[in-house]
PDB file of N, CA and C in Angstrom:
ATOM      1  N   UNK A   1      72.847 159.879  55.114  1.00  0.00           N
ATOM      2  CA  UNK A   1      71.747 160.735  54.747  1.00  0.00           C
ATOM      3  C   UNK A   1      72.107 161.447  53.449  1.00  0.00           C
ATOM      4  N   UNK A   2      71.133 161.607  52.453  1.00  0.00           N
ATOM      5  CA  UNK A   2      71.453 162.024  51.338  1.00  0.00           C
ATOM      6  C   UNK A   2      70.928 164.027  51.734  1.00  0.00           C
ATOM      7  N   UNK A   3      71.301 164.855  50.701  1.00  0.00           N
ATOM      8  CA  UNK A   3      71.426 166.041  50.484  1.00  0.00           C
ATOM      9  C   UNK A   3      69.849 165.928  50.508  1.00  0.00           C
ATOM     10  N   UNK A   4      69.246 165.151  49.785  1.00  0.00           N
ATOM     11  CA  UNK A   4      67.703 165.341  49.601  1.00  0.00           C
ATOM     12  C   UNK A   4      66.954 165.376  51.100  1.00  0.00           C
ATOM     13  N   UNK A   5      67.481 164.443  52.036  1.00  0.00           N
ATOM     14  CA  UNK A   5      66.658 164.150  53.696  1.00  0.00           C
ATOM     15  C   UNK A   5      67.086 165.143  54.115  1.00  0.00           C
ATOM     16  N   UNK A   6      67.955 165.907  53.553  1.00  0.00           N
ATOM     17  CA  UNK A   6      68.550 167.192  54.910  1.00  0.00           C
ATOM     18  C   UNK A   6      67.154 168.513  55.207  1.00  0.00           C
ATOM     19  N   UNK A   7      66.729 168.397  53.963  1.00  0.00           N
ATOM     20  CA  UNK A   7      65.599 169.843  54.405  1.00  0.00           C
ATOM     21  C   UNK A   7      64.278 168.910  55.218  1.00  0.00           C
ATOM     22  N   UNK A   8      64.058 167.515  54.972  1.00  0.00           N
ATOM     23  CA  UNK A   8      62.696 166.993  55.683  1.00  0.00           C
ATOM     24  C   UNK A   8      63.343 166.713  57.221  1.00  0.00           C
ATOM     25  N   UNK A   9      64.757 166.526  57.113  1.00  0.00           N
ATOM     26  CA  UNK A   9      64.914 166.215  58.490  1.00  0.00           C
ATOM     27  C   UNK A   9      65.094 167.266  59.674  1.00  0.00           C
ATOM     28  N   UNK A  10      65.344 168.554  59.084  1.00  0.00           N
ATOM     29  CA  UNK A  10      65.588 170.346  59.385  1.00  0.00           C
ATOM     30  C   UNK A  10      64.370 170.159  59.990  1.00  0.00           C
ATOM     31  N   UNK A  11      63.051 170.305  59.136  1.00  0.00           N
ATOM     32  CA  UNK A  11      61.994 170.449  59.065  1.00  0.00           C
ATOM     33  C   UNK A  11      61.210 169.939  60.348  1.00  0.00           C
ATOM     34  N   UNK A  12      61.529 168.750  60.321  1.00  0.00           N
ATOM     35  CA  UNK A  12      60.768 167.828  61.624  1.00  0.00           C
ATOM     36  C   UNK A  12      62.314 168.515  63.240  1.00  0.00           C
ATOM     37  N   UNK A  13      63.137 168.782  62.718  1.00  0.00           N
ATOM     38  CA  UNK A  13      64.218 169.040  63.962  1.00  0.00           C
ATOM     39  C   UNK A  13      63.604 170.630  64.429  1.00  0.00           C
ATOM     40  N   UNK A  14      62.830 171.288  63.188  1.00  0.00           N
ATOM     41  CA  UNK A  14      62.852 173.107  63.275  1.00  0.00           C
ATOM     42  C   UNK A  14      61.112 173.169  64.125  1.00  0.00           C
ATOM     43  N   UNK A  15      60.297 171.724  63.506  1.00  0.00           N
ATOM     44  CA  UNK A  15      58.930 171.588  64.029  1.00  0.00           C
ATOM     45  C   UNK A  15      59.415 171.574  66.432  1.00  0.00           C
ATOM     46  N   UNK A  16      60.267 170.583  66.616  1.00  0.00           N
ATOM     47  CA  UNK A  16      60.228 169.578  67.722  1.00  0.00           C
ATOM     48  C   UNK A  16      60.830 171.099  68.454  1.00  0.00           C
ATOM     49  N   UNK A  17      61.870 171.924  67.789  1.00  0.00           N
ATOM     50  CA  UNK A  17      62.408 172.958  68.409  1.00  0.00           C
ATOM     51  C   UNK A  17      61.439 174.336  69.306  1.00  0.00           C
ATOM     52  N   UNK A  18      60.665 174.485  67.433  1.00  0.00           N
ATOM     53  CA  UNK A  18      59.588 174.834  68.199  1.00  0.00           C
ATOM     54  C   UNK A  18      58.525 174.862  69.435  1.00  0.00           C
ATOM     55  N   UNK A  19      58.098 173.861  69.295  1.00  0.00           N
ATOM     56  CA  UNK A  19      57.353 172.835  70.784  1.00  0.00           C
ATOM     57  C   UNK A  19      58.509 172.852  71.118  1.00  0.00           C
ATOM     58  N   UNK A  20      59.656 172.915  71.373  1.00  0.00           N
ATOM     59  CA  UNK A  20      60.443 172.918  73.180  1.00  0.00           C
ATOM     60  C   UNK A  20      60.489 174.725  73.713  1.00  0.00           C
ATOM     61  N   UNK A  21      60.173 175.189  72.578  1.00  0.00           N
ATOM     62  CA  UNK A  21      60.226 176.776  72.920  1.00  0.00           C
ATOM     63  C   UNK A  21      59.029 177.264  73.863  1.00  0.00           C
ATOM     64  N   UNK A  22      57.895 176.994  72.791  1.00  0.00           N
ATOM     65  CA  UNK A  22      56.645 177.193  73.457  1.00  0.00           C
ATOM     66  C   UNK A  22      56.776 176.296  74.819  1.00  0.00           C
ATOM     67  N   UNK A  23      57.418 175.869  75.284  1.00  0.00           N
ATOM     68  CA  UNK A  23      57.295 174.926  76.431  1.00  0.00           C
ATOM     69  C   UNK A  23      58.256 175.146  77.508  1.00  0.00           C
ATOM     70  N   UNK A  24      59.034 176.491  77.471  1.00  0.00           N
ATOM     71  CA  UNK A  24      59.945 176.681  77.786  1.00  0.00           C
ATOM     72  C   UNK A  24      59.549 176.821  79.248  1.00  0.00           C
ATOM     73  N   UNK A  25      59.921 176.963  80.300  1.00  0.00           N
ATOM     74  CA  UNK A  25      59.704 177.746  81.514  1.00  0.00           C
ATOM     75  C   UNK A  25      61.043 179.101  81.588  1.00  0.00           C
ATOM     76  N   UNK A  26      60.062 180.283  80.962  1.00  0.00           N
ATOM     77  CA  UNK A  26      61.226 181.373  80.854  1.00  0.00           C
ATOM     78  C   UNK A  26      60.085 182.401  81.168  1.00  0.00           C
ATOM     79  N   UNK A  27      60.096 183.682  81.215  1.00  0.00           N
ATOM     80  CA  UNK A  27      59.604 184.584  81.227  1.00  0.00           C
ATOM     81  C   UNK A  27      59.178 184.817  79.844  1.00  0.00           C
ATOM     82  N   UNK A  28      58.170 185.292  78.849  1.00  0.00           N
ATOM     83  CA  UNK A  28      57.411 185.375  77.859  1.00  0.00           C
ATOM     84  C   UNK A  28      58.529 186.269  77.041  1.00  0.00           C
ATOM     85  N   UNK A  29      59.133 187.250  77.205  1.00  0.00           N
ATOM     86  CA  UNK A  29      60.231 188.459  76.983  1.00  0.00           C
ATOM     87  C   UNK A  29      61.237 187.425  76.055  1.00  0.00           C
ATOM     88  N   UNK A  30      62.031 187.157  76.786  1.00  0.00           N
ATOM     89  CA  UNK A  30      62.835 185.546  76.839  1.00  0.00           C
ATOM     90  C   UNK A  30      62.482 184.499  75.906  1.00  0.00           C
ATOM     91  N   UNK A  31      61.542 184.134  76.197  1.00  0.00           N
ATOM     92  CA  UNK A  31      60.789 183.417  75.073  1.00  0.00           C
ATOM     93  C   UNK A  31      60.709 183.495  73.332  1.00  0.00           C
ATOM     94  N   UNK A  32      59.753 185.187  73.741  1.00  0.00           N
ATOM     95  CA  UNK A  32      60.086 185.730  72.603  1.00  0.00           C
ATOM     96  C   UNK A  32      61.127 185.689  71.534  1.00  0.00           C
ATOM     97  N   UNK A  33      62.600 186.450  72.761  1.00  0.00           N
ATOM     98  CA  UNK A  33      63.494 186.415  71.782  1.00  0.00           C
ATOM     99  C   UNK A  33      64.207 185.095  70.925  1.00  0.00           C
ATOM    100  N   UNK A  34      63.845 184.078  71.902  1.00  0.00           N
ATOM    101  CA  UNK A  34      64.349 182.315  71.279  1.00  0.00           C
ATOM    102  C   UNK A  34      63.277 182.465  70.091  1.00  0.00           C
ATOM    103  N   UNK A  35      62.337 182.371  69.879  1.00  0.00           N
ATOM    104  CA  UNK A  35      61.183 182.011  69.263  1.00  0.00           C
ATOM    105  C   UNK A  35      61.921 182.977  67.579  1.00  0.00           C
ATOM    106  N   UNK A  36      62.328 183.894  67.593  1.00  0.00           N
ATOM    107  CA  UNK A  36      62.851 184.928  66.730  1.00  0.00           C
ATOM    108  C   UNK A  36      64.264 184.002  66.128  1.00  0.00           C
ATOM    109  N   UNK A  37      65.019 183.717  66.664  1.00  0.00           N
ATOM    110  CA  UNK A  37      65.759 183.503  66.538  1.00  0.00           C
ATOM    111  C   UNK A  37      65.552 181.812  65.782  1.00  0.00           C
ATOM    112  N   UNK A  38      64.800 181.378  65.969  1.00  0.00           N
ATOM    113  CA  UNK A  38      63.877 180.369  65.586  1.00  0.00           C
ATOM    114  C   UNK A  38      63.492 180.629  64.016  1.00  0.00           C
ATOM    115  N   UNK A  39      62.938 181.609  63.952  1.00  0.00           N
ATOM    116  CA  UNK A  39      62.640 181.953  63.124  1.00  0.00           C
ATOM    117  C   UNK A  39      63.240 182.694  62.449  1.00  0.00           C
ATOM    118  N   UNK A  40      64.380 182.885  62.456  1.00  0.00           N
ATOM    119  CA  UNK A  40      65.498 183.561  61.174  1.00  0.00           C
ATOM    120  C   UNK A  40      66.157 182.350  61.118  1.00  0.00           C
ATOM    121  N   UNK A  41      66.534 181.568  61.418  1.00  0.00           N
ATOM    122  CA  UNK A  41      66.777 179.494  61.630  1.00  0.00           C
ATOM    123  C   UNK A  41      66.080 179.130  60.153  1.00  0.00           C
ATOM    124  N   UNK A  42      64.617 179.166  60.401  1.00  0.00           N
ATOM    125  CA  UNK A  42      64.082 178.518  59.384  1.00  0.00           C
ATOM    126  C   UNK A  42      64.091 179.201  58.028  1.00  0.00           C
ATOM    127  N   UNK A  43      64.427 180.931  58.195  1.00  0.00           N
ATOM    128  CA  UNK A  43      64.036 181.753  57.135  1.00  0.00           C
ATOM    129  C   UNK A  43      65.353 181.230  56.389  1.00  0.00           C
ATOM    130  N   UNK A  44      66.262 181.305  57.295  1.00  0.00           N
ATOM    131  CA  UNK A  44      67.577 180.444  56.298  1.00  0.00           C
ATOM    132  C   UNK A  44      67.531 179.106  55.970  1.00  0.00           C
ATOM    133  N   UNK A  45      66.657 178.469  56.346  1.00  0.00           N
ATOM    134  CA  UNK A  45      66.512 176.786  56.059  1.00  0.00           C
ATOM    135  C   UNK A  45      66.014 177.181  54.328  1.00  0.00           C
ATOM    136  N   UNK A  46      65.377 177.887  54.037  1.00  0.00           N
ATOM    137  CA  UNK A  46      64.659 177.988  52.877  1.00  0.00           C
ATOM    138  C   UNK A  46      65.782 177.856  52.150  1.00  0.00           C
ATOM    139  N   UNK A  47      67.237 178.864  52.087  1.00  0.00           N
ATOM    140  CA  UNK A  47      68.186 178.828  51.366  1.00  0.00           C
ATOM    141  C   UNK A  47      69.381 178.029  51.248  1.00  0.00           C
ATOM    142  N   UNK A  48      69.436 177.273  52.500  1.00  0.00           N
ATOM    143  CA  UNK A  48      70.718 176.926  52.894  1.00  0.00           C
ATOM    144  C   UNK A  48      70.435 176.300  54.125  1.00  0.00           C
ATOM    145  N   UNK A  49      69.986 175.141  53.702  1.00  0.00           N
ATOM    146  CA  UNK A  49      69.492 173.457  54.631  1.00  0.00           C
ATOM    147  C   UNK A  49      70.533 173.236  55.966  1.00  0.00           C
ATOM    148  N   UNK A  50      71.704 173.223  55.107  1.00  0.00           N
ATOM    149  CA  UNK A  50      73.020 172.639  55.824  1.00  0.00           C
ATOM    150  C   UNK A  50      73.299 173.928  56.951  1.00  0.00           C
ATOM    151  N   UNK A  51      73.713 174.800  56.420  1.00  0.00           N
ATOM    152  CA  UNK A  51      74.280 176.316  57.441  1.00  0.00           C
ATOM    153  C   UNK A  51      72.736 176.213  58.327  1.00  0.00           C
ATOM    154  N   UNK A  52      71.599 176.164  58.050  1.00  0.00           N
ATOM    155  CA  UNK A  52      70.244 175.963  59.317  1.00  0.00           C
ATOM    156  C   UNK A  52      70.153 175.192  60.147  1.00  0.00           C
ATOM    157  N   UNK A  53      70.740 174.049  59.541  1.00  0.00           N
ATOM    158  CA  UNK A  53      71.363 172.547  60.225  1.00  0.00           C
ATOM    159  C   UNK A  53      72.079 173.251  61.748  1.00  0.00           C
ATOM    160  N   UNK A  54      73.558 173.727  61.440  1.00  0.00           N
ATOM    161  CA  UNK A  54      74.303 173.816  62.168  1.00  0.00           C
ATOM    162  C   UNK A  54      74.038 174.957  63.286  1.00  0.00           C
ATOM    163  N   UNK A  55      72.733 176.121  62.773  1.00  0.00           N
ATOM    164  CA  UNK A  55      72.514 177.084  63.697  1.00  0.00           C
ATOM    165  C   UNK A  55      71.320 176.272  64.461  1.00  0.00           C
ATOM    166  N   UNK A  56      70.807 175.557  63.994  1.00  0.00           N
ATOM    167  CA  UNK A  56      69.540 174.827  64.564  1.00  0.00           C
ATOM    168  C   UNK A  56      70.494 174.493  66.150  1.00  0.00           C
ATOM    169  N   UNK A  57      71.537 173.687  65.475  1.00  0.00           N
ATOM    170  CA  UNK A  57      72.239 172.300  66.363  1.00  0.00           C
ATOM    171  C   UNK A  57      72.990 173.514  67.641  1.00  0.00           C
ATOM    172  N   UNK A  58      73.005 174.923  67.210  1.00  0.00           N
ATOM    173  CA  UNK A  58      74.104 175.973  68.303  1.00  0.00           C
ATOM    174  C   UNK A  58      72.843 176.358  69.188  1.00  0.00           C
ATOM    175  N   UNK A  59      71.909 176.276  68.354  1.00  0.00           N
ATOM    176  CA  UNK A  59      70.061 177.000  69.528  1.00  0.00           C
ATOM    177  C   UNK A  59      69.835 175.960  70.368  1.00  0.00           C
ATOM    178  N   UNK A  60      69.616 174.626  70.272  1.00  0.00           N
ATOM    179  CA  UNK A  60      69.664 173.327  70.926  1.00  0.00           C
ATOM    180  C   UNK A  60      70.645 173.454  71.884  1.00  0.00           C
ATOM    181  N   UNK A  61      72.175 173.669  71.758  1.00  0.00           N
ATOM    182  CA  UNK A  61      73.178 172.975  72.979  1.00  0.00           C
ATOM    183  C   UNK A  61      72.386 174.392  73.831  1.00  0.00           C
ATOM    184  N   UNK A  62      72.330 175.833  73.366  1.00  0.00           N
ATOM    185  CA  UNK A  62      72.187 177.001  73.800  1.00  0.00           C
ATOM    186  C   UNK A  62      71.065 176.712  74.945  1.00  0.00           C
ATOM    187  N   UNK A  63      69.895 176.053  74.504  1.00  0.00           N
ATOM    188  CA  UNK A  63      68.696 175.625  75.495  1.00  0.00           C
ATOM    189  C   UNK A  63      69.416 174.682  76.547  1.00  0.00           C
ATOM    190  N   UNK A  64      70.286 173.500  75.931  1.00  0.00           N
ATOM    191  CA  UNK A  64      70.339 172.342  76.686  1.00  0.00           C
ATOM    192  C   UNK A  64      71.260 172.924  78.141  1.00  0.00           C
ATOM    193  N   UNK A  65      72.409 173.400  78.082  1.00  0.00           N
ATOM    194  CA  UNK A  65      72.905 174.308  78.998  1.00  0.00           C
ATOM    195  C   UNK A  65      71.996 175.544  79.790  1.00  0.00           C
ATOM    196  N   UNK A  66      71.247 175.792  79.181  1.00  0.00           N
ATOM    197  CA  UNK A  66      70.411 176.756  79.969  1.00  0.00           C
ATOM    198  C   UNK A  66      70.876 178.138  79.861  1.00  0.00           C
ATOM    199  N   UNK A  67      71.477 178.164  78.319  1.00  0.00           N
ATOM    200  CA  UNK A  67      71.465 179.745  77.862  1.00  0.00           C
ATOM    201  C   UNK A  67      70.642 180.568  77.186  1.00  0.00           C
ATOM    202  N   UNK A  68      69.712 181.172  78.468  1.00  0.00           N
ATOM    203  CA  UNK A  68      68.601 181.546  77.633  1.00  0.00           C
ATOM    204  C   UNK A  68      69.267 183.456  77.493  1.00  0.00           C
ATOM    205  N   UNK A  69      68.731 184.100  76.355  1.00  0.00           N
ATOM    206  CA  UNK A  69      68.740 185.706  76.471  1.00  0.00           C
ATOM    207  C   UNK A  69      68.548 186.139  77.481  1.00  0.00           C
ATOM    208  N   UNK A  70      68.822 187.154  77.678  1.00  0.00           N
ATOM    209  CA  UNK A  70      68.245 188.233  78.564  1.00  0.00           C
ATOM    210  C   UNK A  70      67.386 188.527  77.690  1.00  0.00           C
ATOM    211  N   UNK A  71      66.367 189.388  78.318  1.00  0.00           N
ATOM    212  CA  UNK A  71      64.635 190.219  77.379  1.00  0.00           C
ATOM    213  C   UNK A  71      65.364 191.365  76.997  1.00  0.00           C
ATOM    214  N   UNK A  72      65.223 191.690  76.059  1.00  0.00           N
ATOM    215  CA  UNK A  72      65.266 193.167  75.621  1.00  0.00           C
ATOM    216  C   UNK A  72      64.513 194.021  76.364  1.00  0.00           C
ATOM    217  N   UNK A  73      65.443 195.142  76.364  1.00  0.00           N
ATOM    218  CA  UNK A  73      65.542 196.262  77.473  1.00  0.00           C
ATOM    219  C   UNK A  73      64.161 197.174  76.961  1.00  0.00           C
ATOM    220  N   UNK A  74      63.752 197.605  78.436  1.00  0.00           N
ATOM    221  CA  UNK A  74      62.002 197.520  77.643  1.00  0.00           C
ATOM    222  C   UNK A  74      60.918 196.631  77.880  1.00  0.00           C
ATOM    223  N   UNK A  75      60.985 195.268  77.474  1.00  0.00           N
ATOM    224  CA  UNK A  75      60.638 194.015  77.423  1.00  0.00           C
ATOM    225  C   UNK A  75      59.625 193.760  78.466  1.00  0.00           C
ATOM    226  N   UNK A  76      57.775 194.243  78.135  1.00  0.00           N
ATOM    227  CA  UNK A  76      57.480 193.687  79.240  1.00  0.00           C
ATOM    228  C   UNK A  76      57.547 192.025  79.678  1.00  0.00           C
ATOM    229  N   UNK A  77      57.442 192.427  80.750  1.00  0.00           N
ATOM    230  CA  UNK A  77      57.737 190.571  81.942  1.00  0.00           C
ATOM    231  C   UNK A  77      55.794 190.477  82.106  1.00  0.00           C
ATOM    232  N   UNK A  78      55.330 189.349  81.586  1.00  0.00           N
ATOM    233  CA  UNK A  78      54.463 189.365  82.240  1.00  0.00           C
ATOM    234  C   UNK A  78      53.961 187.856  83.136  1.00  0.00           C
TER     235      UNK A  78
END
């Protein structure tokens, strides 16, 4: 893969991540906080493809094991 496929391939990996979030079976709280975290993922994809790469690939094993957050304290459950 060249330096050039790394941001289209982020892109379609940061899209599919998404849809597994929204699809999560978690409490909405929970959700939330993946979804955030998601999204400081991509805010760094803008700068730095490769380092988004590798936090993308730590949020993935994080789901695949079944490490989801706790909700922030507060956090309605609905």
């Amino acid at each position: 893969m060249s330096a050039g496929d790394l941001p289209d391939e982020l892109a379609v990996r940061l899209r599919d991540a998404h849809r597994r979030i929204a699809s999560l079976d978690a409490p909405p709280a929970v959700k939330e906080r993946v979804a955030r975290r998601l999204i400081a993922l991509a805010d760094t994809s803008k700068h730095d493809a490769a380092r988004a790469s590798v936090r993308l690939d730590a949020l993935l094993e994080d789901l695949d094991a079944g490490r989801l957050p706790e909700p922030a304290k507060g956090a309605a459950e609905a």
